[in-house]
Each structure stands twice: as C-alpha cells, then as structure tokens.
C-alpha atoms as a PDB file:
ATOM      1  CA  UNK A   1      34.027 -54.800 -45.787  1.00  0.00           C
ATOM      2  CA  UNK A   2      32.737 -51.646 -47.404  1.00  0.00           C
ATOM      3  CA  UNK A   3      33.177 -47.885 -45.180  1.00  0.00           C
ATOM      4  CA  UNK A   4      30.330 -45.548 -45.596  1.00  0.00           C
ATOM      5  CA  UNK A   5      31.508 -42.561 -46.212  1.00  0.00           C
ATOM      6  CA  UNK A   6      28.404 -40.470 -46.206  1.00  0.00           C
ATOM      7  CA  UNK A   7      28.199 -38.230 -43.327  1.00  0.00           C
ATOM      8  CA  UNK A   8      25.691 -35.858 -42.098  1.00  0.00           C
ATOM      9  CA  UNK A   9      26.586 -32.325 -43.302  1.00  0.00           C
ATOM     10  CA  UNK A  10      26.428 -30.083 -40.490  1.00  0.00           C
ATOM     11  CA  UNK A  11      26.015 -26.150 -41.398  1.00  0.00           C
ATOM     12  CA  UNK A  12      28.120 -23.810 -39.472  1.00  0.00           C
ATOM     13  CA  UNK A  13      26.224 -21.724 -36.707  1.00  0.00           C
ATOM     14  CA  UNK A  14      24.889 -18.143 -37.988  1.00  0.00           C
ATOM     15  CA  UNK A  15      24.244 -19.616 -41.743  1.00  0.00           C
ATOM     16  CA  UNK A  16      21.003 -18.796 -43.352  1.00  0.00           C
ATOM     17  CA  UNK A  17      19.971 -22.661 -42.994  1.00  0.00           C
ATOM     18  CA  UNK A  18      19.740 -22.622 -39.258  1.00  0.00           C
ATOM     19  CA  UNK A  19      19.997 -19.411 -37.779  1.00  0.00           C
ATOM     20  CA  UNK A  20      16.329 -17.474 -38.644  1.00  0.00           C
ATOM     21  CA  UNK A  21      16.162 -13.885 -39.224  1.00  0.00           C
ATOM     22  CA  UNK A  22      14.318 -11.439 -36.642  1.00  0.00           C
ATOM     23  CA  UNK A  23      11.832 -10.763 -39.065  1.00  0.00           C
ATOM     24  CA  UNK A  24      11.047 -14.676 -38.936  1.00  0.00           C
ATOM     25  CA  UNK A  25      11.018 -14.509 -35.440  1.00  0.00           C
ATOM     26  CA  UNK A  26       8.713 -11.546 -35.123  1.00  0.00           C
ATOM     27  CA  UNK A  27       6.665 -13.482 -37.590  1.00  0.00           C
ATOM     28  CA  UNK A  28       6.608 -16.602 -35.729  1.00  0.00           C
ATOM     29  CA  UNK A  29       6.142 -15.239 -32.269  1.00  0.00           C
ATOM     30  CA  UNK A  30       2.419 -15.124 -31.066  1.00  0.00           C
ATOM     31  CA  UNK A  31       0.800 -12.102 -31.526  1.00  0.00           C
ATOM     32  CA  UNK A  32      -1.000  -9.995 -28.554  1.00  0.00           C
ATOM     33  CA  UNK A  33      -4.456  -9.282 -29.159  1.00  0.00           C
ATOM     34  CA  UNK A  34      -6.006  -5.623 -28.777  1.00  0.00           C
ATOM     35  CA  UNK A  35      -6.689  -6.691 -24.970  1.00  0.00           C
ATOM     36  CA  UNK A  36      -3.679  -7.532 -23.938  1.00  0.00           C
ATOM     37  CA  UNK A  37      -1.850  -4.205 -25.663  1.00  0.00           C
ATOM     38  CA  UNK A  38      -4.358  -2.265 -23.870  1.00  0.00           C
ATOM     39  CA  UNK A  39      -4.357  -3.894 -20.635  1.00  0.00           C
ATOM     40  CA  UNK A  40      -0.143  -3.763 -20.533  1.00  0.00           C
ATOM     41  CA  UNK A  41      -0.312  -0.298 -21.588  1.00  0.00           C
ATOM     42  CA  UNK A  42       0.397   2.244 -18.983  1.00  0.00           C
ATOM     43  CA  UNK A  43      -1.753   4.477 -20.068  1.00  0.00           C
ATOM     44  CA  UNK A  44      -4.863   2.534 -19.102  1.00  0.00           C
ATOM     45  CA  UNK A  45      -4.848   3.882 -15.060  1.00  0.00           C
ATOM     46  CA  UNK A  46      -4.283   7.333 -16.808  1.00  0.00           C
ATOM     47  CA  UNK A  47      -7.510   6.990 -18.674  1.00  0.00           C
ATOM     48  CA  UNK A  48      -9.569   4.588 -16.671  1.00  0.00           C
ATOM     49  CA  UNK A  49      -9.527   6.450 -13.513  1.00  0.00           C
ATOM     50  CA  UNK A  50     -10.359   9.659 -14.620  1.00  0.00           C
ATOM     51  CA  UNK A  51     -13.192   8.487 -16.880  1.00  0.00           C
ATOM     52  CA  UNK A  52     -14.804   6.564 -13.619  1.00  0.00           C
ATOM     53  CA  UNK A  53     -14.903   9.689 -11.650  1.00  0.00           C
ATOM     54  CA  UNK A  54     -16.910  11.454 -14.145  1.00  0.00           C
ATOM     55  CA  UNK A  55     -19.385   8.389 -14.472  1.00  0.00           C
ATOM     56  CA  UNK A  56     -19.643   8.870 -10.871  1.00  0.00           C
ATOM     57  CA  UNK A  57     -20.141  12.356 -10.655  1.00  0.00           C
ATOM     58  CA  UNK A  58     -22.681  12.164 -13.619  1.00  0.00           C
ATOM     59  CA  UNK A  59     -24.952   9.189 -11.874  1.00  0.00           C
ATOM     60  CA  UNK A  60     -24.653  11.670  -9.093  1.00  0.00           C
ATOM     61  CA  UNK A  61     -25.853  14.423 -10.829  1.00  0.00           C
ATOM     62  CA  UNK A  62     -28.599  12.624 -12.181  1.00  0.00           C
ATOM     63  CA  UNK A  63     -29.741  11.011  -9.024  1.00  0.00           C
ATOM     64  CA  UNK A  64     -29.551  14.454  -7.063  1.00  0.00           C
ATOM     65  CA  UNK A  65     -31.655  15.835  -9.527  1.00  0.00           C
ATOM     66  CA  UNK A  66     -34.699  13.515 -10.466  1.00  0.00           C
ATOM     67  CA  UNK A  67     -34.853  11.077  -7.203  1.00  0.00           C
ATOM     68  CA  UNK A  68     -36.236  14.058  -5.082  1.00  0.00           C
ATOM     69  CA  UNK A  69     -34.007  13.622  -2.026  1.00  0.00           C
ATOM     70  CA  UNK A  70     -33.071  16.723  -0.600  1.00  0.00           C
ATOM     71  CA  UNK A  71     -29.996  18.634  -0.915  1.00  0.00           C
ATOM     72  CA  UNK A  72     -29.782  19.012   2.314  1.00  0.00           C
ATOM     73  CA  UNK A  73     -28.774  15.513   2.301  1.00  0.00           C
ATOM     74  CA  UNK A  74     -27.423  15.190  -0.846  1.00  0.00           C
ATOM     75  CA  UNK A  75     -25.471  18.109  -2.053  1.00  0.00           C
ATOM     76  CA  UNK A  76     -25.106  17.983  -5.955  1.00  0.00           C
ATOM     77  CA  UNK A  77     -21.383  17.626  -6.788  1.00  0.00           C
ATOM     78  CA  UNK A  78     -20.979  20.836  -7.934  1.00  0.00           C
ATOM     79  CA  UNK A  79     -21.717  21.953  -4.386  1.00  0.00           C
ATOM     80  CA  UNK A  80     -19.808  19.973  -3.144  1.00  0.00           C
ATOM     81  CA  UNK A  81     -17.063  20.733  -5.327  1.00  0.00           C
ATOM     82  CA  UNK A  82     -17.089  24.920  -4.795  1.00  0.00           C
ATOM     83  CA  UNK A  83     -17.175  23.535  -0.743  1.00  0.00           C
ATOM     84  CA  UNK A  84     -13.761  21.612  -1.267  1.00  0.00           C
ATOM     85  CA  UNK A  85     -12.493  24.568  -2.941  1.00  0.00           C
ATOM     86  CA  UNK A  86     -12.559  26.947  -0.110  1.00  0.00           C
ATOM     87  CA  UNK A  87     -11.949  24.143   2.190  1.00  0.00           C
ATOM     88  CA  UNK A  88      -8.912  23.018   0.302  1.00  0.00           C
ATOM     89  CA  UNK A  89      -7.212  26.501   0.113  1.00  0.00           C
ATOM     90  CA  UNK A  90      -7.933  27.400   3.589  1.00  0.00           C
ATOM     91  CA  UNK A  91      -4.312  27.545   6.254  1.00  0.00           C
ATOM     92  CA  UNK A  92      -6.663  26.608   9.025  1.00  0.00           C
ATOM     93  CA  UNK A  93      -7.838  23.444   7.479  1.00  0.00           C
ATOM     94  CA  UNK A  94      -4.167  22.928   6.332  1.00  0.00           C
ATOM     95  CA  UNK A  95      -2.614  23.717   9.606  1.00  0.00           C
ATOM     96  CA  UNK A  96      -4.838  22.287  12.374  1.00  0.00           C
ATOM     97  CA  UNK A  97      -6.059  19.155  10.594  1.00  0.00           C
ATOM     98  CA  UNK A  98      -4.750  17.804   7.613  1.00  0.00           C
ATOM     99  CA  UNK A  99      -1.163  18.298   9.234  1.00  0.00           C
ATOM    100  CA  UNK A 100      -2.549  16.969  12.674  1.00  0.00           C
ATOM    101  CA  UNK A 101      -3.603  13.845  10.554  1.00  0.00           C
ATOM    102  CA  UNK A 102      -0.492  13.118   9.154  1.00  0.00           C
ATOM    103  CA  UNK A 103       1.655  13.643  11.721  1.00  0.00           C
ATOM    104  CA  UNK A 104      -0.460  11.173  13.611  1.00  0.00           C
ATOM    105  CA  UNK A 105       0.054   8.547  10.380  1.00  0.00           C
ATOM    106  CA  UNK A 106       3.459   9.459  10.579  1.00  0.00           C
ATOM    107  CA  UNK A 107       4.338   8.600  13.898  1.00  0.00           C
ATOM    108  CA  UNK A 108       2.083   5.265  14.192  1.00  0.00           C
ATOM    109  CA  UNK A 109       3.769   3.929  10.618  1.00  0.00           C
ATOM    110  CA  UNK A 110       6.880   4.802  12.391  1.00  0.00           C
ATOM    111  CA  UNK A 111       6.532   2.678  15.556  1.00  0.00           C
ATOM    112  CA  UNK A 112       4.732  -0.318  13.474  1.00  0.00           C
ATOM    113  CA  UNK A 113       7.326  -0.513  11.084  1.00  0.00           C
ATOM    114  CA  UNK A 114      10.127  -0.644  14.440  1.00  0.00           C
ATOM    115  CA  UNK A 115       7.871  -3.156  16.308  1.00  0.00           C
ATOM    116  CA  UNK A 116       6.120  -5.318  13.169  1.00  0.00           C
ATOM    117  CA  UNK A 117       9.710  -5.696  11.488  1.00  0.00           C
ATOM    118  CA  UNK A 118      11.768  -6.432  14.408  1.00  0.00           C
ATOM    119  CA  UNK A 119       9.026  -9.112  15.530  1.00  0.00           C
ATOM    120  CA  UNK A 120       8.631 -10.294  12.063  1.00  0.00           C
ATOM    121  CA  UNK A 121      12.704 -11.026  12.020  1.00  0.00           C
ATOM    122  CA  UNK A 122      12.465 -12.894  15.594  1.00  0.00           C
ATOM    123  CA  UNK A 123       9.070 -14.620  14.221  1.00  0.00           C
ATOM    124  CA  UNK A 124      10.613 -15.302  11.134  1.00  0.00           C
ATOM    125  CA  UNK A 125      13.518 -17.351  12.404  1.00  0.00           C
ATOM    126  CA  UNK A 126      12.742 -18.752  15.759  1.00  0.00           C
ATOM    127  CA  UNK A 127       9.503 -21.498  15.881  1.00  0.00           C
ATOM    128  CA  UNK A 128      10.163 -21.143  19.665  1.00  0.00           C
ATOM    129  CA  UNK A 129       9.369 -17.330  19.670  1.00  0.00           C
ATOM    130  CA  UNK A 130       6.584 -17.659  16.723  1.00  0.00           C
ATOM    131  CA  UNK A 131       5.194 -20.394  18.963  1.00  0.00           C
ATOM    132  CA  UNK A 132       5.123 -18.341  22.575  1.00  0.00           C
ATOM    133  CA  UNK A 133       4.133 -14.899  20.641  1.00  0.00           C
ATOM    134  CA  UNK A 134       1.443 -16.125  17.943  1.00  0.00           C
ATOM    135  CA  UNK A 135      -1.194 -15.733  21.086  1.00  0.00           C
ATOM    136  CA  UNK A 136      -0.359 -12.017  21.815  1.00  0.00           C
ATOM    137  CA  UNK A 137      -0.076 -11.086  18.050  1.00  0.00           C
ATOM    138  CA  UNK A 138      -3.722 -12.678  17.498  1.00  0.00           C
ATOM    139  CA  UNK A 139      -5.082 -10.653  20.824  1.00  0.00           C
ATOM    140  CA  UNK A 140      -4.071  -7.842  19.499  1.00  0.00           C
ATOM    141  CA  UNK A 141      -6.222  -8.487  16.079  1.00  0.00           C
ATOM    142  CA  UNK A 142      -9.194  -9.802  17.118  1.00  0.00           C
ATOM    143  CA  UNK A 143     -10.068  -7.308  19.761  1.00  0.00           C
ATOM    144  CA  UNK A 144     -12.301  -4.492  18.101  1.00  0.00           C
ATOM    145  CA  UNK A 145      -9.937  -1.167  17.957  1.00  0.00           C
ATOM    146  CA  UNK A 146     -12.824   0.709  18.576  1.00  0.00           C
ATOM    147  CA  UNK A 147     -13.294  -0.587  21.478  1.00  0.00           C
ATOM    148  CA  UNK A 148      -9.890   0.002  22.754  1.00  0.00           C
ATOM    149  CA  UNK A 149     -10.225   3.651  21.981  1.00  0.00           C
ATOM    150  CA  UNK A 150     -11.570   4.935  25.179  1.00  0.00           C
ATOM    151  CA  UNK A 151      -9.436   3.142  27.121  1.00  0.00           C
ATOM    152  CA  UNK A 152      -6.321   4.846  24.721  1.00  0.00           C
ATOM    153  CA  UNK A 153      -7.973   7.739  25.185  1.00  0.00           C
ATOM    154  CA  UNK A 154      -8.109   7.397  29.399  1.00  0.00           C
ATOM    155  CA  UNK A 155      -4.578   6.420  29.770  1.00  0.00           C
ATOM    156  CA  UNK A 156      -3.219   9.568  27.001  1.00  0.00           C
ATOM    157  CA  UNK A 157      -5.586  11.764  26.950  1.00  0.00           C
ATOM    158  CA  UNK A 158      -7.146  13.547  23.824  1.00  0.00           C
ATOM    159  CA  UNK A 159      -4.061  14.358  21.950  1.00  0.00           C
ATOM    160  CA  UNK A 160      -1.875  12.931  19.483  1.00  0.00           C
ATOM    161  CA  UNK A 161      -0.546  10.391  21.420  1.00  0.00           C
ATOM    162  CA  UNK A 162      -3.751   8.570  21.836  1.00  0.00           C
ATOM    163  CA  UNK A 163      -4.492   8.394  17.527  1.00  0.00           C
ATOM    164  CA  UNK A 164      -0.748   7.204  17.281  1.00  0.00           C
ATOM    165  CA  UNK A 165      -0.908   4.204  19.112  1.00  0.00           C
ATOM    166  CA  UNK A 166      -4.138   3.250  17.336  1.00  0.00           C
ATOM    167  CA  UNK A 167      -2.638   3.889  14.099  1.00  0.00           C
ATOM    168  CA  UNK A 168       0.162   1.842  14.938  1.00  0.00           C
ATOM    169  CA  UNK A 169      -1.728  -1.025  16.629  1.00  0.00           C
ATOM    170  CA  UNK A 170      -3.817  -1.196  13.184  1.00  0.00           C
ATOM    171  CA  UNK A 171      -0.648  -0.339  11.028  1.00  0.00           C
ATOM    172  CA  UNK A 172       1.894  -3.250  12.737  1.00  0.00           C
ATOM    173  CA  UNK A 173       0.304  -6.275  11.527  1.00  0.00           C
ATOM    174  CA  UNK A 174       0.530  -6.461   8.060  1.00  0.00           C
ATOM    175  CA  UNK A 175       4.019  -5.794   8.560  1.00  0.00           C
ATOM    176  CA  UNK A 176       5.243  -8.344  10.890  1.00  0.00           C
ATOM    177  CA  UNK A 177       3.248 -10.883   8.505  1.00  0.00           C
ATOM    178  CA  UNK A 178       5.003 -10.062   5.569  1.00  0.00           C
ATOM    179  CA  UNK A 179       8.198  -9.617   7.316  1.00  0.00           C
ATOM    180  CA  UNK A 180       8.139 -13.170   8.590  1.00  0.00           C
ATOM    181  CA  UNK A 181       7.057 -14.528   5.490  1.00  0.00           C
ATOM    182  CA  UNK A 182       9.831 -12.769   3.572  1.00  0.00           C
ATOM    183  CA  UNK A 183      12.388 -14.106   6.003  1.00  0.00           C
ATOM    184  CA  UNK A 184      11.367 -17.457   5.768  1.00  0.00           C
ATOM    185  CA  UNK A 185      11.436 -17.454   2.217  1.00  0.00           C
ATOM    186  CA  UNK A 186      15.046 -16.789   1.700  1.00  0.00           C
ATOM    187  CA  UNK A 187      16.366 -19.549  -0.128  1.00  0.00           C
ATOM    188  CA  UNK A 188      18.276 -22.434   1.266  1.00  0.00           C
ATOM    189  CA  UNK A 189      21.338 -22.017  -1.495  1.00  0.00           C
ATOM    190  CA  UNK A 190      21.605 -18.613  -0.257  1.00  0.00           C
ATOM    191  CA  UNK A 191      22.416 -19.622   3.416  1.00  0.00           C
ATOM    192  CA  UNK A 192      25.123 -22.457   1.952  1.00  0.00           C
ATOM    193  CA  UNK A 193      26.372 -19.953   0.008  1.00  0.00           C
ATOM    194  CA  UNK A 194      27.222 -17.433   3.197  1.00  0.00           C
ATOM    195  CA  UNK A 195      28.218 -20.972   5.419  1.00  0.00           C
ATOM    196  CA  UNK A 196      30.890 -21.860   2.666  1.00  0.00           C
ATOM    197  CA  UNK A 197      31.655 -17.978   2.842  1.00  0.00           C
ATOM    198  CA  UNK A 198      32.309 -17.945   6.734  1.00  0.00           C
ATOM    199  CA  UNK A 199      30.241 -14.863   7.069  1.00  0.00           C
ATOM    200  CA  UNK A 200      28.948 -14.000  10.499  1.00  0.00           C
ATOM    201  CA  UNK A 201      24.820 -13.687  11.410  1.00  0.00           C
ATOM    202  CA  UNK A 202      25.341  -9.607  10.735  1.00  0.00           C
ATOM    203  CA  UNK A 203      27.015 -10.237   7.314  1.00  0.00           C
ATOM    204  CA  UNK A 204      24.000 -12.812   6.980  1.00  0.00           C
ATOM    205  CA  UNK A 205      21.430 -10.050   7.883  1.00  0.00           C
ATOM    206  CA  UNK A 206      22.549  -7.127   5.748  1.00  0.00           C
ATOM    207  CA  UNK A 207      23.695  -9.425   2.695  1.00  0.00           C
ATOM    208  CA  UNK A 208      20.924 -12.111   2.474  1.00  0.00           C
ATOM    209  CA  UNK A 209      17.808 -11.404   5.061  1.00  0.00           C
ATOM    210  CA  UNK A 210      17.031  -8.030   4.513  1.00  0.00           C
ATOM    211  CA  UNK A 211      17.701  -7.249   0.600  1.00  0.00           C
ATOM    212  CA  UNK A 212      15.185 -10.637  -0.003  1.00  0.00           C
ATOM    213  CA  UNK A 213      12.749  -9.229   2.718  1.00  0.00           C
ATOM    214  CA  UNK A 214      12.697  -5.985   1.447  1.00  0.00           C
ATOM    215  CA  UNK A 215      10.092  -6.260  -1.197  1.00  0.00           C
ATOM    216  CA  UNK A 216       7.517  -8.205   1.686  1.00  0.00           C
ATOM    217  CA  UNK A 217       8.346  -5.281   3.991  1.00  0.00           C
ATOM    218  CA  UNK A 218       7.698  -2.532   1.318  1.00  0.00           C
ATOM    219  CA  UNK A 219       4.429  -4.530   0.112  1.00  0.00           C
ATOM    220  CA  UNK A 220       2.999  -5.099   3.732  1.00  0.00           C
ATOM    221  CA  UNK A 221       3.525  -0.992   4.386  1.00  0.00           C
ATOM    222  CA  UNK A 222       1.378  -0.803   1.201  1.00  0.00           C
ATOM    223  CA  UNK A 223      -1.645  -1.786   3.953  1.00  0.00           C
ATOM    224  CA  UNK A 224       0.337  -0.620   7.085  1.00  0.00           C
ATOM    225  CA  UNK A 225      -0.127   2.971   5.822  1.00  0.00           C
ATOM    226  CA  UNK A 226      -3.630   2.791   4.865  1.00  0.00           C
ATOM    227  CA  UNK A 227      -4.627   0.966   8.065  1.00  0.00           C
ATOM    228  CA  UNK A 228      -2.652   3.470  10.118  1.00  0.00           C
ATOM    229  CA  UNK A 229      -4.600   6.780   8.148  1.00  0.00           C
ATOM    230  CA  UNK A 230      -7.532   4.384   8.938  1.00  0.00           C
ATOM    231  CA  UNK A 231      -6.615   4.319  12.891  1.00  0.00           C
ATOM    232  CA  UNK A 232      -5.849   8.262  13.099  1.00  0.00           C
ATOM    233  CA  UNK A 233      -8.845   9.548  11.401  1.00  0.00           C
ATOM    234  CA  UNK A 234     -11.587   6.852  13.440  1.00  0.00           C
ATOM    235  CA  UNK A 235      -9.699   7.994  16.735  1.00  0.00           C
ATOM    236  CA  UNK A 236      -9.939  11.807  16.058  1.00  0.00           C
ATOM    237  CA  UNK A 237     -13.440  10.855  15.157  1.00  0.00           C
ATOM    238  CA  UNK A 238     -14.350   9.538  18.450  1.00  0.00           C
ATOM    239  CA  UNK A 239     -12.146  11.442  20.776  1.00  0.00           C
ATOM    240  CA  UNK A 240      -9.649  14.314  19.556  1.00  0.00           C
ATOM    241  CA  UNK A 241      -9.864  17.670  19.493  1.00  0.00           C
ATOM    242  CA  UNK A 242      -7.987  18.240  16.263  1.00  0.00           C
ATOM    243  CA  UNK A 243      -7.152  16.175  12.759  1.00  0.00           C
ATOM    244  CA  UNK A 244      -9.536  15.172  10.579  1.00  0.00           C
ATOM    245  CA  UNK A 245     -11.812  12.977  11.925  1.00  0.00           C
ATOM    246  CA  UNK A 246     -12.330  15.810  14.171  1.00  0.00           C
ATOM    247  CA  UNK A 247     -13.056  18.128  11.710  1.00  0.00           C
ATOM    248  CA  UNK A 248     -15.604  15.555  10.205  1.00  0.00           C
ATOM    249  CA  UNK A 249     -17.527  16.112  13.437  1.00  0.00           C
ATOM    250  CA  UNK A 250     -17.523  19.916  13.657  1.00  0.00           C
ATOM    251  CA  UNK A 251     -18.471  20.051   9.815  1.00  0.00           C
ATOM    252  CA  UNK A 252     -21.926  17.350  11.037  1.00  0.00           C
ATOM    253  CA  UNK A 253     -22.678  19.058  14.081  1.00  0.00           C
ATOM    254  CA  UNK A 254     -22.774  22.770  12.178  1.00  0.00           C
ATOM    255  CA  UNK A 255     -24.963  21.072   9.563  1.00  0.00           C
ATOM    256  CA  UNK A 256     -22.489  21.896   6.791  1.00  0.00           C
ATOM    257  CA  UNK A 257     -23.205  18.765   4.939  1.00  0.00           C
ATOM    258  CA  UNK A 258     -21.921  20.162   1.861  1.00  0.00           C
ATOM    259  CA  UNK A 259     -18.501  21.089   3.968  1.00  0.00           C
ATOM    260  CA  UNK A 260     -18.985  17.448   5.588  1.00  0.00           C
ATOM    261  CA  UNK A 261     -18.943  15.839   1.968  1.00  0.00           C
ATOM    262  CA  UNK A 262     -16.041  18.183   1.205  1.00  0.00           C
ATOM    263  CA  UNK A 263     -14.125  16.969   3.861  1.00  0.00           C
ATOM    264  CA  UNK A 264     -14.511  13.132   2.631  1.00  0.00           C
ATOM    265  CA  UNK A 265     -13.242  14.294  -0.290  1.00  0.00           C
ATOM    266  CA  UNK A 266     -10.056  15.264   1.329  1.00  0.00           C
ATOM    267  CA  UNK A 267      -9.693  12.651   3.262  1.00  0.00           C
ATOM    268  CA  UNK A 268      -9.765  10.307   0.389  1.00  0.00           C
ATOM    269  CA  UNK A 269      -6.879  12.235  -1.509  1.00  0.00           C
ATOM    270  CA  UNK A 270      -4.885  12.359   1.839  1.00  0.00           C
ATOM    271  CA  UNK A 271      -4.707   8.361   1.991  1.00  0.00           C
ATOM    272  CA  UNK A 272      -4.317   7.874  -1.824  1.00  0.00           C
ATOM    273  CA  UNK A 273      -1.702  10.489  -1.482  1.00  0.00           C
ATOM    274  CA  UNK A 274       0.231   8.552   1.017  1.00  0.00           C
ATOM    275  CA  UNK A 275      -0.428   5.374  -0.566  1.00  0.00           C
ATOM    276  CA  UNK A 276       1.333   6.659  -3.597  1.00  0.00           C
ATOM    277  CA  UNK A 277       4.268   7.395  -1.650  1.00  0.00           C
ATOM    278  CA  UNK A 278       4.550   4.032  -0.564  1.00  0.00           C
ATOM    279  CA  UNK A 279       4.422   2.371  -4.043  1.00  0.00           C
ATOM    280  CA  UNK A 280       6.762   5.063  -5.106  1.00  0.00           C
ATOM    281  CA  UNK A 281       9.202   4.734  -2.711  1.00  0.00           C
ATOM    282  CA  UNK A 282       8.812   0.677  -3.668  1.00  0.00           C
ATOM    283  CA  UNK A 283       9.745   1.251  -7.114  1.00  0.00           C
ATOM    284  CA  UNK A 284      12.908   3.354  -5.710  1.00  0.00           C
ATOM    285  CA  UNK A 285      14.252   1.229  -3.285  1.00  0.00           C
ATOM    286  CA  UNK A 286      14.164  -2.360  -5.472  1.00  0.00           C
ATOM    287  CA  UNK A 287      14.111  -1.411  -9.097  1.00  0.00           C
ATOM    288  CA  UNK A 288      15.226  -4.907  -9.554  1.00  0.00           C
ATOM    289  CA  UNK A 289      12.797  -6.878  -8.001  1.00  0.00           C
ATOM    290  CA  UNK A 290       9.914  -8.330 -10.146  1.00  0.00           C
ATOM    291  CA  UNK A 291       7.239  -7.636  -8.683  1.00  0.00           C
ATOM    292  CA  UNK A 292       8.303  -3.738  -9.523  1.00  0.00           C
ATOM    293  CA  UNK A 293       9.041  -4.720 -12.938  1.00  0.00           C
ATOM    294  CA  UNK A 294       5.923  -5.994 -13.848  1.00  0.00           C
ATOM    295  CA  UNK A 295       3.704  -3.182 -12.720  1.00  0.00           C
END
C-alpha cells in the first residue's frame, strides 16, 4: 500500500503569491469614464446652474430685442434686473411682504408637520385607523384649494390666519405619506430585537420608529415646504392684504410690469431659499443615512 505524500502547498496569507498589491488593484478595478467623474463631481450644480441662467437671460435678450413684442410686456432682463435691485434693498418690501410670506410658510409647515406626522404614525401602524381615515385624507386632496380659499377666507378673514391653513392643508400631505411609509418600513429584526430586549412601545418609538422614519419625514418636508410657500403666496394672491402674492397684485394693477417681473424673481429665491434649508437641515440631522451620503 503506497502513502502519497504530496500535498498541496498552501502560501501563508499576506505573501506576494496571493495577497495583490494596491497598485494591482487600482489597475484591475474598472475605470470611470469622463462622464461619470463629471457627473459625481460636486462641482457640476456649481457650474451647471449658473451657466443655464445666463442661456436664459441671453435667449431673453435676444427674443426681447428682434421678436418686436413690446417692452411693456416684456421687459428686457436688464430692466428687470435694475427693478429687483431697488425692490430687493427696499425695508418696505422686506418688512411687509417677504416677512409676511414667511411667517405664513412658517406657521402652515409647522401645523402640517404636527398633524401629517402624528397621522402618519397612527396610519402607519394601525390598518383599522388607515382604513376609517384614508377617505378624509383623500377629501382633503382632491378638492381644488382654490376653491376652498374663499370659504378660508369667510371663516378668518384676510389675515394671516387664512394663508396658514392653506399652506398647511397643501403642506400636510406629503408628510403623512412619507411618514407612514417610513414607519411601515422598519424592519421586522428590529422589532425582535426590542421584544427579546423587553423594551416598552416609548423605548420602541424613540429607539426604532422615529430614527428609521426620520429620513421619510425630512424627504416628504422637502415638498411640504414648497407646497406650503405654494399655498401662502396663491392665498395672498387672491385675498390678503399683505405678503407676496399681494404685492404681485399691487405691482399688476400699477402697471409696473417690470416691478411685477421683479417680484417673480423674488419669489423664486424665497422658495429655493427655504428649500435649501430643508436639504440642509437633512444632511445635519442624519449624516449617516444613505440617501445623504450619496448626494
């Protein structure tokens, strides 16, 4: 009976025979094309965005000057860029409107977020609430807000409080959506994990629920605030005496177009503006989550 005594000769781990250098991996991984550098570089909004306003403002240019529309109508952008200067820099435009605006964001963001989170919890775990509620929530959607505003503006009157509760009715959906979605899409491990733990529905809550729902909440306020600068500005537009819808209607009835254009202007940056506080204060608040990382 003959023994072979030949054995496989294994190399120890970290030798040159199995273990490849990083230069042989960077030389084996895939390399990105020019595309893909440029579109994961962060300097792409940086560029992009500013190089799309001044195509813009150049077709402008060129249509205000050789398709013979008046500029009555049309103010060339230079016109209306010396008209958002003084508009801009002026207290009164500061104080009265663009501060009446966002106050009235403010507020309505505030009670969506209380109402469209706290349903979106209940929603999120009870079918037997989802069930007797998913009626109401839908009402609320499908009728046209505009429609809704006189009646707003019958039972409040032609203040603030009127342009808050449309900014709120507009603002609370996408939150409750998002919050029910995120609760319902807490893993099942992590509910064994706090059974086996003997932790209590609060401990459940603050531990589990809310840290996993956190990046649905911050992503459906995303929306919530632009729908709520949406509500505020359409009902000073059709019944306030202050804010910037408001203003919008002063500026068209004085036939100060250019002023009128100016005033778009503004309220374009005010929403961006707010928007960016959003996604900034989503980048704060979950650092860890990845849909922050990959931005």
């Amino acid at each position: 009976m003959t023994v072979n005594h030949e054995r496989d000769i294994a190399f120890p781990v970290g030798t040159e025979s199995n273990q490849l250098s990083d230069e042989q991996i960077l030389a084996q991984a895939p390399k990105r094309t020019w595309r893909q550098r440029w579109a994961a570089s962060p300097l792409l909004p940086l560029i992009s965005t500013p190089a799309l306003v001044v195509v813009l403002l150049v077709a402008w240019k060129i249509y205000s000057e050789t398709s013979g529309v008046s500029k009555y109508v049309l103010p060339p952008p230079e016109a209306v860029g010396a008209a958002f200067l003084v508009q801009i820099t002026d207290p009164f435009v500061w104080q009265n409107h663009i501060w009446t605006t966002f106050y009235e964001v403010m507020a309505g963001l505030f009670f969506a977020i209380i109402v469209g989170v706290g349903l979106g919890f209940a929603i999120g775990k009870s079918p037997v609430f989802e069930k007797i509620s998913r009626p109401f929530v839908v009402a609320t959607q499908v009728i046209p807000k505009v429609a809704l505003v006189p009646l707003f503006l019958l039972w409040l009157g032609f203040g603030a409080e009127s342009k808050i509760l449309i900014a709120a009715l507009l603002a609370f959906f996408p939150l409750l959506i998002n919050t029910a979605l995120g609760v319902r899409s807490v893993p099942g491990s992590m509910h064994d994990l706090m059974t086996s733990l003997k932790s209590n529905k609060f401990e459940r809550f603050w531990k589990v629920e809310l840290p996993h729902t956190m990046a649905y909440i911050l992503a459906g306020m995303e929306l919530a605030v632009v729908q709520a600068t949406v509500g505020a500005i359409v009902g000073e537009y059709l019944g306030g005496d202050k804010g910037l819808g408001r203003y919008a209607i002063d500026l068209q009835n004085a036939l100060q177009i250019d002023k009128l254009y100016g005033a778009i202007v503004i309220m374009t940056l005010f929403g961006f503006a707010l928007y960016t506080i959003v996604t900034s204060t989503r980048r704060l608040l979950i650092p860890w989550h990845e849909s922050v990382q990959t931005r």
